[in-house]
C-alpha atoms as a PDB file:
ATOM      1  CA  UNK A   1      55.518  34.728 104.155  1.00  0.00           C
ATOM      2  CA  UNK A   2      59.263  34.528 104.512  1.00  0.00           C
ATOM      3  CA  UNK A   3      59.322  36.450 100.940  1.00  0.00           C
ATOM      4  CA  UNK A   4      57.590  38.958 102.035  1.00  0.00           C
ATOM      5  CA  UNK A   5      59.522  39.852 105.690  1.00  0.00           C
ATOM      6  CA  UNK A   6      62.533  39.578 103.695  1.00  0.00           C
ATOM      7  CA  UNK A   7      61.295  42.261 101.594  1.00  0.00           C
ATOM      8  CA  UNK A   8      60.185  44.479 104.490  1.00  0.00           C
ATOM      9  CA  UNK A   9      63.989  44.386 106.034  1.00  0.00           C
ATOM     10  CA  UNK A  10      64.909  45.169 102.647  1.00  0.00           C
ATOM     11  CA  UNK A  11      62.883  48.316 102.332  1.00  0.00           C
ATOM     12  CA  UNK A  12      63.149  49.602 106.207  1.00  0.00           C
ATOM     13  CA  UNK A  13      67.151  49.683 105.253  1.00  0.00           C
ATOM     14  CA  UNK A  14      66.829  51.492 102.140  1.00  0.00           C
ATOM     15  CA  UNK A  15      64.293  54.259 103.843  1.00  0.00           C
ATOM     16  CA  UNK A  16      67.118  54.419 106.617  1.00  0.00           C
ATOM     17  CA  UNK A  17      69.981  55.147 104.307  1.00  0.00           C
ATOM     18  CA  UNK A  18      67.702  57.698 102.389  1.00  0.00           C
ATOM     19  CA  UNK A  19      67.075  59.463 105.570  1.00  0.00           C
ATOM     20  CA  UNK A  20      70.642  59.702 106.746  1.00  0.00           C
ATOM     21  CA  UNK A  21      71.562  60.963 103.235  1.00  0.00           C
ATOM     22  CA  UNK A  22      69.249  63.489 103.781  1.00  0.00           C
ATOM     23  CA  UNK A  23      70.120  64.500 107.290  1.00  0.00           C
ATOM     24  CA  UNK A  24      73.816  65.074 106.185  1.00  0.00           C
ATOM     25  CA  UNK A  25      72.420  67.431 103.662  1.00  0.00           C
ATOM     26  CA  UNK A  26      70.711  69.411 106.382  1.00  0.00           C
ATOM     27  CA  UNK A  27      74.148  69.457 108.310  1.00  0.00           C
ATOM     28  CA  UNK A  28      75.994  70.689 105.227  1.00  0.00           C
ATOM     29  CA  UNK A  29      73.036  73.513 105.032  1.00  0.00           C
ATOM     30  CA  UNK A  30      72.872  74.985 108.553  1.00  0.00           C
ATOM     31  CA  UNK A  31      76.932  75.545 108.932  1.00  0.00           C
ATOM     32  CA  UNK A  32      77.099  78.248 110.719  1.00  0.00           C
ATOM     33  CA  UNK A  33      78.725  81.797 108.843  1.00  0.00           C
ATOM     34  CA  UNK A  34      81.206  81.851 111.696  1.00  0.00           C
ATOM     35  CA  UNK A  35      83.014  79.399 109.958  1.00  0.00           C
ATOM     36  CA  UNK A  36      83.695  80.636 106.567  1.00  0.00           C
ATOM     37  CA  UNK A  37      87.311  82.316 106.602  1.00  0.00           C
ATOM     38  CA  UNK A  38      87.889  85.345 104.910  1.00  0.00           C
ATOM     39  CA  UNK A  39      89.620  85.532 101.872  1.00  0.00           C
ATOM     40  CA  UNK A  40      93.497  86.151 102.674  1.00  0.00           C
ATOM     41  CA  UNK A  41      94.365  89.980 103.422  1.00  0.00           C
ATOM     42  CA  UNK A  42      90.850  91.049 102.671  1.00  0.00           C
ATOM     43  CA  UNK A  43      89.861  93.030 105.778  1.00  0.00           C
ATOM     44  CA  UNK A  44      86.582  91.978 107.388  1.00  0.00           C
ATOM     45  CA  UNK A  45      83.454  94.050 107.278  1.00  0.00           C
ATOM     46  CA  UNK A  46      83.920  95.002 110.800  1.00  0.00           C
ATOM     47  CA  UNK A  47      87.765  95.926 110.132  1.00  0.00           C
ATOM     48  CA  UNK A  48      86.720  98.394 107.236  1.00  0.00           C
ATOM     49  CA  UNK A  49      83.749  99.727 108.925  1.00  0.00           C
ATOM     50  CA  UNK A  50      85.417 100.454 112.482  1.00  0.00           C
ATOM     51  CA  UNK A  51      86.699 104.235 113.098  1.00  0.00           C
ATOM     52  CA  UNK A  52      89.943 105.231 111.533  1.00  0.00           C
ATOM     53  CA  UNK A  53      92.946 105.563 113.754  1.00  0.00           C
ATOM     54  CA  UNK A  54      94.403 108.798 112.300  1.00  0.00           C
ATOM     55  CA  UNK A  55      92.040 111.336 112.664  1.00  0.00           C
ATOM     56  CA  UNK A  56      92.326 115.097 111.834  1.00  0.00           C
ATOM     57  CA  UNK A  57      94.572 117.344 113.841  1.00  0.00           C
ATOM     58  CA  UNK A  58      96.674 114.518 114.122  1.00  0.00           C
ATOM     59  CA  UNK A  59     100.030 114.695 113.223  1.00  0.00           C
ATOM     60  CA  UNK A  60     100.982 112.619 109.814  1.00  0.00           C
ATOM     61  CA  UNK A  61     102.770 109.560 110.864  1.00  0.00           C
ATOM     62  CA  UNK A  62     106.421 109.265 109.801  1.00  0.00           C
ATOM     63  CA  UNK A  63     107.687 108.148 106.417  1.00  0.00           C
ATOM     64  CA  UNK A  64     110.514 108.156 104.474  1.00  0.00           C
ATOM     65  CA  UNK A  65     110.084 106.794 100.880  1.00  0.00           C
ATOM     66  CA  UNK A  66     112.579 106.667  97.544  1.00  0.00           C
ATOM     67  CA  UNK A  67     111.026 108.414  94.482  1.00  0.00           C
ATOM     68  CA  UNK A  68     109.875 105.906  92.050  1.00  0.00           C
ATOM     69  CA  UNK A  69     111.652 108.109  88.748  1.00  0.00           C
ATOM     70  CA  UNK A  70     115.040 108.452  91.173  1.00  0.00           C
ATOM     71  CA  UNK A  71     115.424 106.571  94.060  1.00  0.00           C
ATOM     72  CA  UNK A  72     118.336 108.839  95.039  1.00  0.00           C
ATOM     73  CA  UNK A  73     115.554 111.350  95.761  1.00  0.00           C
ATOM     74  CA  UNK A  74     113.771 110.615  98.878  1.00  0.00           C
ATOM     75  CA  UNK A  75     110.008 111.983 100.082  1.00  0.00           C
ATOM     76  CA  UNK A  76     109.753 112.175 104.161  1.00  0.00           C
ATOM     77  CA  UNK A  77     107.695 113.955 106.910  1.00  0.00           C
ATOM     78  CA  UNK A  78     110.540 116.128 107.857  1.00  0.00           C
ATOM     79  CA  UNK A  79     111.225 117.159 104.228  1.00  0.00           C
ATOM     80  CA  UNK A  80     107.660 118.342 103.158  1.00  0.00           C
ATOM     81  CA  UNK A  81     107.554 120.332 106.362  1.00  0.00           C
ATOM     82  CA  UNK A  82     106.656 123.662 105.303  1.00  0.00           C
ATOM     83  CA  UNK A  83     104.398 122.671 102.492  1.00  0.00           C
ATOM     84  CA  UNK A  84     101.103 121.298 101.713  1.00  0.00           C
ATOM     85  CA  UNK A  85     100.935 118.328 100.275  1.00  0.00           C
ATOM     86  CA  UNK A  86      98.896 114.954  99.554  1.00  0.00           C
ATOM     87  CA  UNK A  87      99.406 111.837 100.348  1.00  0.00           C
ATOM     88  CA  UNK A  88      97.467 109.572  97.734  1.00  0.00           C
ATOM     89  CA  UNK A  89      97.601 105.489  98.480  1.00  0.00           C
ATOM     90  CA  UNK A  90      96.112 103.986  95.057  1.00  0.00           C
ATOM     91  CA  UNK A  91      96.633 101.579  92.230  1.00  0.00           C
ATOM     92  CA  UNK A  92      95.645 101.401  88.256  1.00  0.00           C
ATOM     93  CA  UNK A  93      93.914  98.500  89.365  1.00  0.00           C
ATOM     94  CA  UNK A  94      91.289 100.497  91.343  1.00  0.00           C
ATOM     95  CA  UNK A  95      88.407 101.636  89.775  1.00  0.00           C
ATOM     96  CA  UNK A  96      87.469 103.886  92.346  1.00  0.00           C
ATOM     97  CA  UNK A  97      91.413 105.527  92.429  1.00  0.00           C
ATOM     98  CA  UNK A  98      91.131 105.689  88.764  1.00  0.00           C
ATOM     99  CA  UNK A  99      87.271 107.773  88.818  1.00  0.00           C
ATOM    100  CA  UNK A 100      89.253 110.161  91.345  1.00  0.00           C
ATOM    101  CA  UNK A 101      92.120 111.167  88.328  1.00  0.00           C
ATOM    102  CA  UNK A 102      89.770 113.950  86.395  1.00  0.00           C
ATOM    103  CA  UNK A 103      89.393 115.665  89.940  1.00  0.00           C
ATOM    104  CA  UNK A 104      92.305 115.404  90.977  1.00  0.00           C
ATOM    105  CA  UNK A 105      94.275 116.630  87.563  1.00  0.00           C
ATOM    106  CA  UNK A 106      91.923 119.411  87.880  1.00  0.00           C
ATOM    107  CA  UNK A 107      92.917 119.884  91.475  1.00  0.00           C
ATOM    108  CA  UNK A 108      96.527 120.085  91.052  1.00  0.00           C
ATOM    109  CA  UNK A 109      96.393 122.397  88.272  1.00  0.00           C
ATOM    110  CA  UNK A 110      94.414 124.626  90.469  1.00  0.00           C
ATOM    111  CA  UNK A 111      96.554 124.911  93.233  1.00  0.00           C
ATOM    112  CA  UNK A 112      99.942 123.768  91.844  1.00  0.00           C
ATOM    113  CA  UNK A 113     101.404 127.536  91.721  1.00  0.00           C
ATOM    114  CA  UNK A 114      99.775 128.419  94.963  1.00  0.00           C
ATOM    115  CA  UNK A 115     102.183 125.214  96.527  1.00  0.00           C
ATOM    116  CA  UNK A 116     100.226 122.337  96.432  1.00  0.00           C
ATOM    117  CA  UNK A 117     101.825 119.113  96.319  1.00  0.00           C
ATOM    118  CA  UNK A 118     101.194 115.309  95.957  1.00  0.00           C
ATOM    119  CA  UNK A 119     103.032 112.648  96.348  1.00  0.00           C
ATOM    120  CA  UNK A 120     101.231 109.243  94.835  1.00  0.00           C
ATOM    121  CA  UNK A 121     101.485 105.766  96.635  1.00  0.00           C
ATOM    122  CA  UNK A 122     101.079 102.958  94.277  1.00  0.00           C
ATOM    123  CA  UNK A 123      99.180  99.981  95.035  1.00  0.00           C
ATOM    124  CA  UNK A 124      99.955  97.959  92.087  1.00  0.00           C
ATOM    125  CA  UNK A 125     101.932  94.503  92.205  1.00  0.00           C
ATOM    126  CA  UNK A 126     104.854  95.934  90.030  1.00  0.00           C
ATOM    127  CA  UNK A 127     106.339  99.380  89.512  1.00  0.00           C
ATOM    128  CA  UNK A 128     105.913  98.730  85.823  1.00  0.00           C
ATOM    129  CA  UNK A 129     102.098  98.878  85.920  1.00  0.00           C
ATOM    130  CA  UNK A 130     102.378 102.548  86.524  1.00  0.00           C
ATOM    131  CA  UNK A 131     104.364 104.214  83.360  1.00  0.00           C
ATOM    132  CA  UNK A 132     101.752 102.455  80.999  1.00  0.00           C
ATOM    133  CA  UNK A 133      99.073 104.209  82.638  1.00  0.00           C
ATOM    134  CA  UNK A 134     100.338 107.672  82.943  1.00  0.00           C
ATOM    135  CA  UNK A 135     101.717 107.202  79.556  1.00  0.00           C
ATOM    136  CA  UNK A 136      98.121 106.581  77.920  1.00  0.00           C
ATOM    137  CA  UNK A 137      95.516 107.742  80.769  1.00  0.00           C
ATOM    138  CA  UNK A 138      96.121 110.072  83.288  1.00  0.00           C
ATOM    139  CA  UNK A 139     100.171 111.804  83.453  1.00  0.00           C
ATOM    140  CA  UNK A 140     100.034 112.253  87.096  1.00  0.00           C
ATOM    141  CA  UNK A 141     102.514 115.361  86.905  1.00  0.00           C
ATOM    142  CA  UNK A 142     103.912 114.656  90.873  1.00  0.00           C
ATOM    143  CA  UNK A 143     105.865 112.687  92.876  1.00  0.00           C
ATOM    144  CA  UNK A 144     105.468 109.022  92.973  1.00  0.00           C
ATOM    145  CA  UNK A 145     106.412 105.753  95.228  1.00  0.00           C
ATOM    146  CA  UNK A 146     106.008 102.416  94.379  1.00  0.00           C
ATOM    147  CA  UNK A 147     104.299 101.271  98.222  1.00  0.00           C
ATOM    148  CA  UNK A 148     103.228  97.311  96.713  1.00  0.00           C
ATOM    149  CA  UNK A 149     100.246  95.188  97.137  1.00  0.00           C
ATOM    150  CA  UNK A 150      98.890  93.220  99.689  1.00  0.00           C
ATOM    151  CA  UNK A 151     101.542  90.712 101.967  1.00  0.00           C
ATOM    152  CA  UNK A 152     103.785  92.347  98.997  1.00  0.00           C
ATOM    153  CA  UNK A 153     103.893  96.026 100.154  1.00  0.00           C
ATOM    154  CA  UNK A 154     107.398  97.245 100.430  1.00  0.00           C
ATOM    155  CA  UNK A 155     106.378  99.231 103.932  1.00  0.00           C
ATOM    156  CA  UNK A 156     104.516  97.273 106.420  1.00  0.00           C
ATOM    157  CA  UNK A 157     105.229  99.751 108.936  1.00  0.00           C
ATOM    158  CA  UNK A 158     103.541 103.182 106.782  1.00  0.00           C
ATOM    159  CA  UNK A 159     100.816 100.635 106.024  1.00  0.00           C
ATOM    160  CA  UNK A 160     100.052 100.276 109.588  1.00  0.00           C
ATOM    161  CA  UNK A 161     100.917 103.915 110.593  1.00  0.00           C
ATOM    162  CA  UNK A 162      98.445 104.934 108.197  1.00  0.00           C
ATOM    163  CA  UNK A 163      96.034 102.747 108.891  1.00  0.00           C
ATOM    164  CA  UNK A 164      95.772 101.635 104.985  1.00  0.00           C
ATOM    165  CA  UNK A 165      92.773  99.362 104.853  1.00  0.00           C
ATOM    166  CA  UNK A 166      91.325 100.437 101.716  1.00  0.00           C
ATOM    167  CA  UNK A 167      92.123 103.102  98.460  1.00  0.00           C
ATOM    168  CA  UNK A 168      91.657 105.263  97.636  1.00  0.00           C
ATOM    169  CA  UNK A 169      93.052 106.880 100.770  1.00  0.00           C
ATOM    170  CA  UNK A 170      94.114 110.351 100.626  1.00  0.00           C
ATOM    171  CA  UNK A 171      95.436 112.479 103.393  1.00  0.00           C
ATOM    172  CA  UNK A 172      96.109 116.126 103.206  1.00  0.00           C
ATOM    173  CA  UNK A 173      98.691 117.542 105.589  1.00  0.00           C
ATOM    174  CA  UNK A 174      99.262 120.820 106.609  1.00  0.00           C
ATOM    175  CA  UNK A 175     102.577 122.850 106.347  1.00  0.00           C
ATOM    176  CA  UNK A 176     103.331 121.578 110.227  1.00  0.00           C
ATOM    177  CA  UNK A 177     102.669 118.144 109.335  1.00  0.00           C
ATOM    178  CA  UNK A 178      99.522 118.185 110.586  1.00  0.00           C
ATOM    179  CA  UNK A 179      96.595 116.129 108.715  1.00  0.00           C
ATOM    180  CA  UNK A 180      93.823 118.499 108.141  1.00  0.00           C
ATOM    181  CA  UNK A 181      91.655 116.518 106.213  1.00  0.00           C
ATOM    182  CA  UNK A 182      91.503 112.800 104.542  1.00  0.00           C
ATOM    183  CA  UNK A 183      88.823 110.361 102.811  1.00  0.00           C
ATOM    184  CA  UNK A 184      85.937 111.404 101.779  1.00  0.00           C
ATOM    185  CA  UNK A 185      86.846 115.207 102.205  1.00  0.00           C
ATOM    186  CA  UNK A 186      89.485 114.947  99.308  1.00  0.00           C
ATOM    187  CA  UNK A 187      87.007 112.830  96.807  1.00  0.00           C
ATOM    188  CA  UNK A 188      85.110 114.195  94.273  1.00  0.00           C
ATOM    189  CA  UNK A 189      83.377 117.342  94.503  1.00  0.00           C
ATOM    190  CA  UNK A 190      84.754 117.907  97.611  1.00  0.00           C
ATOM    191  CA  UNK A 191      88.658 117.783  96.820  1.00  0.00           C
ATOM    192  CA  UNK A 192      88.599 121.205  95.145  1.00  0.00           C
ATOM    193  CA  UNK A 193      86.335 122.684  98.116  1.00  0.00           C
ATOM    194  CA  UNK A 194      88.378 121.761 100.705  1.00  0.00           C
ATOM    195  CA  UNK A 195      91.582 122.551  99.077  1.00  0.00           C
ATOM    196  CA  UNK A 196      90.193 126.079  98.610  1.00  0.00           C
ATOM    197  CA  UNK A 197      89.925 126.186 102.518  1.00  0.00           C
ATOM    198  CA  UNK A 198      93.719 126.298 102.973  1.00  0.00           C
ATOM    199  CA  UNK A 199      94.380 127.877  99.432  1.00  0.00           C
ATOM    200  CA  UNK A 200      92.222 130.808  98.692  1.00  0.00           C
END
């Protein structure tokens, strides 16, 4: 008889520890998504789906930028007024920037002799990752800046001013320095259509 309450305490413990085991699975489970950090400088979903500060009619915030071939040459707001130019943030690590190059080639040549310029912000970690790439890919016959990536970007300021969450982001400013038209509007089929509004 003593055999067998002993062996009843024995098994009421074990069920006990099963059922706590189990419990702290459930706990584990059910943490709540509030509590998973983002990965770092990844914007949230919120952040990338809110609306964009610069908007058009706006005027293009102010930069002043060395060239990447000459840093004796600089690009600035006050220099490329009177002209219509592009501002292009992107990297050869983006495979959406990099879809955008047979458009935008194709755009440049188009309106090249009627004034269009572009001036290219790169992404990329180094300035070496560019040359390779226009080298054996796309040329990218404009002006370029190396802008940096992530906590490494060279101008924290622009990146703000601009409101740079994402790229490609291109902005198209006006010969007053006005932005007439960004995102979407200068992607794809669209670039060459709404280039032709200020061109043609």
């Amino acid at each position: 008889m003593k055999n067998l309450f002993v062996i009843t305490v024995i098994l009421l413990i074990a069920l006990s520890v099963s059922l706590s085991a189990q419990d702290k699975k459930k706990e584990v489970k059910t943490i709540p998504a509030a509590k998973i950090i983002p990965a770092p400088n990844q914007p949230s979903k919120a952040e990338l789906e809110r609306e964009p500060k610069l908007k058009d009619g706006m005027m293009v915030p102010d930069f002043e930028v060395p060239s990447m071939e000459d840093p004796s040459v600089k690009y600035s707001k006050e220099g490329m007024i009177g002209k219509v130019y592009m501002i292009d943030f992107w990297a050869t690590w983006c495979g959406p920037c990099v879809g955008e190059m047979k458009t935008l080639h194709e755009a440049y040549n188009k309106f090249k002799n009627k004034g269009l310029e572009i001036i290219s912000f790169s992404c990329d970690a180094k300035p070496e990752d560019v040359a390779p790439f226009r080298k054996d890919r796309w040329p990218m016959p404009w002006k370029h800046v190396f802008f940096g990536r992530g906590k490494e970007c060279l101008y924290p300021k622009i990146k703000e001013d601009f409101d740079l969450r994402f790229i490609p982001s291109p902005f198209l400013i006006d010969k007053t320095g006005k932005i007439v038209a960004m995102g979407d509007e200068l992607r794809g089929e669209k670039l060459i259509k709404t280039l032709e509004k200020f061109f043609d």
